[in-house]
Protein backbone atom coordinates (compact mmCIF):
# COMPACT_ATOMS: atom_id res chain seq x y z
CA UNK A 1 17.41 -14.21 -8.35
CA UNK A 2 19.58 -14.80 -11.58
CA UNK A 3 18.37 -12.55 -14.76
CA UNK A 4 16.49 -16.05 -16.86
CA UNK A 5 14.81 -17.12 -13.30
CA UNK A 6 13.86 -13.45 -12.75
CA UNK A 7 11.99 -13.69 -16.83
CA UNK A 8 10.43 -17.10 -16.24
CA UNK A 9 9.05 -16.19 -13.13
CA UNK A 10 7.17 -12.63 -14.88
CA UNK A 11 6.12 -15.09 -17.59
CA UNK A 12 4.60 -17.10 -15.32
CA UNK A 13 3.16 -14.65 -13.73
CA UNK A 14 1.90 -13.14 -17.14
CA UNK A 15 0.28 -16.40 -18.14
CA UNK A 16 -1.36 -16.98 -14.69
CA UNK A 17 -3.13 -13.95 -15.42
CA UNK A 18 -3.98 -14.66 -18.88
CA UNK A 19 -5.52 -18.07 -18.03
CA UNK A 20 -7.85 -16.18 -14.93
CA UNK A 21 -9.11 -14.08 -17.50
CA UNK A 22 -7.66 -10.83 -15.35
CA UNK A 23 -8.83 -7.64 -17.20
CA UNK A 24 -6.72 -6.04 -19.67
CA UNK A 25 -6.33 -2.62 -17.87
CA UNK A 26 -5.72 -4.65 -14.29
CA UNK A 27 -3.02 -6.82 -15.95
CA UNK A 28 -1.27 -3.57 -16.82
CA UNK A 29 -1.81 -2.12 -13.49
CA UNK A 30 -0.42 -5.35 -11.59
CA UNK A 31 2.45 -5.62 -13.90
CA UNK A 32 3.55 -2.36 -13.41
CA UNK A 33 3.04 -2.65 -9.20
CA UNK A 34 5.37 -5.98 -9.68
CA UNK A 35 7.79 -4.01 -11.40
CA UNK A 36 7.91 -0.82 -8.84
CA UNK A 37 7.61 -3.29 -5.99
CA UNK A 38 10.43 -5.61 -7.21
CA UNK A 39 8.54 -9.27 -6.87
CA UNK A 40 5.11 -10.34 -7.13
CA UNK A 41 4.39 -10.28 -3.74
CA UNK A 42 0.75 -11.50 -2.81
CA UNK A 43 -0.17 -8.24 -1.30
CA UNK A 44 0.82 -6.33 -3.67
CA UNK A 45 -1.29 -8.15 -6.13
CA UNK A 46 -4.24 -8.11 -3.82
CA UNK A 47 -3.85 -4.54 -3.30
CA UNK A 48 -3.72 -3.88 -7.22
CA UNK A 49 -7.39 -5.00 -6.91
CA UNK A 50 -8.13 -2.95 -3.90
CA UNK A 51 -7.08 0.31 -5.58
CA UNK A 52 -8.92 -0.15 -8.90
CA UNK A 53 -11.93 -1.71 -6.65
CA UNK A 54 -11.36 1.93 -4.85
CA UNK A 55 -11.33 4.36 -8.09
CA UNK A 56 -14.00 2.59 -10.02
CA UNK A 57 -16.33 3.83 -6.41
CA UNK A 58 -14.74 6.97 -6.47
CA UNK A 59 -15.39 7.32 -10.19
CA UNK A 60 -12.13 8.29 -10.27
CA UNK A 61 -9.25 8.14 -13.03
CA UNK A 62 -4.98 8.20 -12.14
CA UNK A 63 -5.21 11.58 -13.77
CA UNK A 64 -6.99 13.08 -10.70
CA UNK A 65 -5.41 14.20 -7.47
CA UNK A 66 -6.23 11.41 -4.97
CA UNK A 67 -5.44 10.63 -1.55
CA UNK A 68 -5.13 7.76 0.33
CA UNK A 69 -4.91 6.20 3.74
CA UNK A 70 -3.09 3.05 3.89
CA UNK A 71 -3.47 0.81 7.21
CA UNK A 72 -0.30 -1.07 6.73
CA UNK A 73 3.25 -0.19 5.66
CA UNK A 74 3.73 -3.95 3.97
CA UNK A 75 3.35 -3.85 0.41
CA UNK A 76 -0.05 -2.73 -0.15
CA UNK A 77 1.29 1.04 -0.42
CA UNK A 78 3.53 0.12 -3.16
CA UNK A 79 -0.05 -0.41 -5.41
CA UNK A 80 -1.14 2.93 -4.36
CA UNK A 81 2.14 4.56 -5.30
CA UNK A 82 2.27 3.13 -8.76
CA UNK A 83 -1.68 3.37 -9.16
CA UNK A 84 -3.41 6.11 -7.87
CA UNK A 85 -0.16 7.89 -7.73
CA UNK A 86 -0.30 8.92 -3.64
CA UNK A 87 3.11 9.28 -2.72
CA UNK A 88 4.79 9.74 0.60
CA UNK A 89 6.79 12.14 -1.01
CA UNK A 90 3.89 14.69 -2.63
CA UNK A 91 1.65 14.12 0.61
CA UNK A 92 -1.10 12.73 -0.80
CA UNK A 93 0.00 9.10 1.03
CA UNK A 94 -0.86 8.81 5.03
CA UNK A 95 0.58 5.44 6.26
CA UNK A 96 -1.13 4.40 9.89
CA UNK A 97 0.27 0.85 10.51
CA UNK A 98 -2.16 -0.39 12.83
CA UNK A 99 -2.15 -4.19 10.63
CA UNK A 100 -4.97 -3.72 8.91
CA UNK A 101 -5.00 -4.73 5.35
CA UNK A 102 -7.08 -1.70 4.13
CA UNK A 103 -7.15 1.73 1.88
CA UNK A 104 -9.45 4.64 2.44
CA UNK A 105 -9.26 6.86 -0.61
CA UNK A 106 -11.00 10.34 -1.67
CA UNK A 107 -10.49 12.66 -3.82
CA UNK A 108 -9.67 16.17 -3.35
CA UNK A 109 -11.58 18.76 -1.24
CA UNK A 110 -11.17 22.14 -0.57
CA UNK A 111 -13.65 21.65 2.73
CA UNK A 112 -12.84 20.37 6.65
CA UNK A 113 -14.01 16.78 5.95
CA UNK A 114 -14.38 14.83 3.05
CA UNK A 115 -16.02 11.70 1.13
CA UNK A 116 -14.18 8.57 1.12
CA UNK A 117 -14.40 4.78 0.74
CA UNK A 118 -12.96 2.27 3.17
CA UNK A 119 -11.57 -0.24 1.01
CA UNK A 120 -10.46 -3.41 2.82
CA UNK A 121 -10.18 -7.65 2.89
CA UNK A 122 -13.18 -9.39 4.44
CA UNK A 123 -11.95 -12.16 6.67
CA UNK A 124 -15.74 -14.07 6.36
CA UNK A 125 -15.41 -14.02 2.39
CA UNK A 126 -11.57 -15.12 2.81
CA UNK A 127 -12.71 -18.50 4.17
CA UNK A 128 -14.00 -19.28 0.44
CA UNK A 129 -10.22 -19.29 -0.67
CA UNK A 130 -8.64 -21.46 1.61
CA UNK A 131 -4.80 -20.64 0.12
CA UNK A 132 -5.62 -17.18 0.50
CA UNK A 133 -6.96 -17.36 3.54
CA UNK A 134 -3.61 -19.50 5.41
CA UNK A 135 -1.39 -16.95 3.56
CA UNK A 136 -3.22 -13.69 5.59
CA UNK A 137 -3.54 -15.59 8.81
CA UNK A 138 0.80 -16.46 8.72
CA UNK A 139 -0.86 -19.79 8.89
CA UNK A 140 1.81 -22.97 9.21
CA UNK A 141 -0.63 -24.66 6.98
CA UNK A 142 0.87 -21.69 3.80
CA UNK A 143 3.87 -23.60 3.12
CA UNK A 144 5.27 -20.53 0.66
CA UNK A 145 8.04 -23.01 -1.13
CA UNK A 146 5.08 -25.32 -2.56
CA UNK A 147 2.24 -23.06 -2.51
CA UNK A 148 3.56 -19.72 -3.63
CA UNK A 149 2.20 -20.09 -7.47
CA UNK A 150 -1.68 -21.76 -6.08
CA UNK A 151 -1.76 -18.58 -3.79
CA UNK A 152 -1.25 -16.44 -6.76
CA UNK A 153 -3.57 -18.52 -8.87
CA UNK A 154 -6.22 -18.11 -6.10
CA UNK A 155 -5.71 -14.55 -5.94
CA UNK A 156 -6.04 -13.94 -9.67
CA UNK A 157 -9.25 -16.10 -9.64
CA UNK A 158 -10.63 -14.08 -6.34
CA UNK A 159 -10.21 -10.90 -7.53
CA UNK A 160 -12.62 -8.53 -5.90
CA UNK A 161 -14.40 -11.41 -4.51
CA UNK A 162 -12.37 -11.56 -1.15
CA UNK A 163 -12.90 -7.43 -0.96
CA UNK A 164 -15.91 -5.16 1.14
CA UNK A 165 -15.93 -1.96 1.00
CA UNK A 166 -17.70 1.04 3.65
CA UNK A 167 -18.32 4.52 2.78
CA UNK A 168 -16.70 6.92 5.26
CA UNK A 169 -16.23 10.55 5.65
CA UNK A 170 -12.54 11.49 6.92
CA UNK A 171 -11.22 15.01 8.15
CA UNK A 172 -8.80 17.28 6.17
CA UNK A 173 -5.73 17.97 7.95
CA UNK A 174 -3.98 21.31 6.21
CA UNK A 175 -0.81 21.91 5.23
CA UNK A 176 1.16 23.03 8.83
CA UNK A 177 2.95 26.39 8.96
CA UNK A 178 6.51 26.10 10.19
CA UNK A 179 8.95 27.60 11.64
CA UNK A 180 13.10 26.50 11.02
CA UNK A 181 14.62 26.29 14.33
CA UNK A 182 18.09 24.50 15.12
CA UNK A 183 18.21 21.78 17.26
CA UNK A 184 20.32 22.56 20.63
CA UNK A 185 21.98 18.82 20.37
CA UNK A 186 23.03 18.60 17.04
CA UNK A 187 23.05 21.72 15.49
CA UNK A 188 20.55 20.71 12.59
CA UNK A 189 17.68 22.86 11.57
CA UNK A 190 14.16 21.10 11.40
CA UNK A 191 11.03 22.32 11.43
CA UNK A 192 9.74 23.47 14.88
CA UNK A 193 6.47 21.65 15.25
CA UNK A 194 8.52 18.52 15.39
CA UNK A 195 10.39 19.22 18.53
CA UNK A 196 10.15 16.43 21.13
CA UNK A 197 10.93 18.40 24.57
CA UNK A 198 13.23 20.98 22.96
CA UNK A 199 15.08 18.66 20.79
CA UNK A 200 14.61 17.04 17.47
CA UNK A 201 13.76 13.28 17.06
CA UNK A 202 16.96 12.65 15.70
CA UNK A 203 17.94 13.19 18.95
CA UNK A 204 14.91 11.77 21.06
CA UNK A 205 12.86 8.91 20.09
CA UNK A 206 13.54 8.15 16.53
CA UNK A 207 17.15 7.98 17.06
CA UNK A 208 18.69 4.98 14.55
CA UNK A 209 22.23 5.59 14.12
CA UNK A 210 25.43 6.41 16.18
CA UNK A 211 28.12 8.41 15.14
CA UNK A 212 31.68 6.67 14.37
CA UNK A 213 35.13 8.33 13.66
CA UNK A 214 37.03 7.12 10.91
């Protein structure tokens, strides 16, 4: 996308929000979730309002450790990165892509279990918001070329209304004590509890690349 098309489009996107009437301090949020995710991809604005939906239950604030569970890898982690501020990378992000468009957030405990909520998008209450609705089923009715801006419209105008939410009560998994060993194929070192039969994955199952000379 050219640099002007790129600015027109986050006007757009800037005045759809101002003529929905979105909350000041969810504008912010989504803007910055556009901006870390790279486009204003539906799910990423849906899941802007499925994090603050989340926090306000929690009566919690980005300034407190959270953690989340997120039930897809497609977009909807992105909000919780730039949010709630769960990262892969400082732990407090667990990805289970089972296809669920859902969040289960807490905050933190220093016990076995702990007090969440289930945040997630309630197919029943979907069927009030038809473009919506054709957008999360991959329906051939969404037609993204002529329906992308009504979809966003629609999800703007939504907001929480297309949301449920359950309280649950999920089970703290401590940090792991390691070991370094080296890997008898490669020669790497990894940590030993991640082994598959003797090797590491690298290796076994989650091979991805092949060497090439050169």
């Amino acid at each position: 996308m050219k640099a002007g098309s790129a600015r027109n489009s986050y006007k757009d996107l800037i005045n759809r929000m101002d003529s929905c009437s979105v909350p000041p301090h969810l504008k912010d949020a989504i803007i910055r979730c556009v901006e870390f995710h790279t486009s204003p991809a539906p799910g990423v604005l849906i899941g802007a309002y499925m994090v603050d939906y989340a926090m306000e239950l929690l009566k919690a604030t980005s300034a407190q450790k959270l953690f989340a569970v997120c039930e897809t890898p497609k977009c909807l982690p992105d909000s919780l990165q730039e949010i709630a501020h769960c990262t892969t990378g400082n732990g407090r992000l667990r990805i289970v892509p089972i296809g669920k468009f859902a969040i289960t957030m807490n905050c933190a405990s220093d016990k076995e279990v702990a007090d969440a909520v289930r945040v997630y998008i309630d197919c029943e209450k979907l069927k009030k918001f038809k473009t919506i609705d054709a957008w999360y089923a991959n329906s051939p009715s969404y037609q993204k070329s002529v329906m992308k801006d009504r979809l966003q419209e629609e999800i703007f105008r939504a907001g929480r209304d297309i949301l449920s939410y359950e309280n649950v009560r999920i089970t703290i998994t401590p940090k792991q004590r390691w070991n370094s060993v080296t890997c008898p194929c490669c020669g790497d070192p990894v940590p030993d509890y991640l082994l598959e039969n003797d090797q590491c994955g690298g290796c076994g199952s989650m091979k991805y690349y092949d060497r090439v000379s050169g």
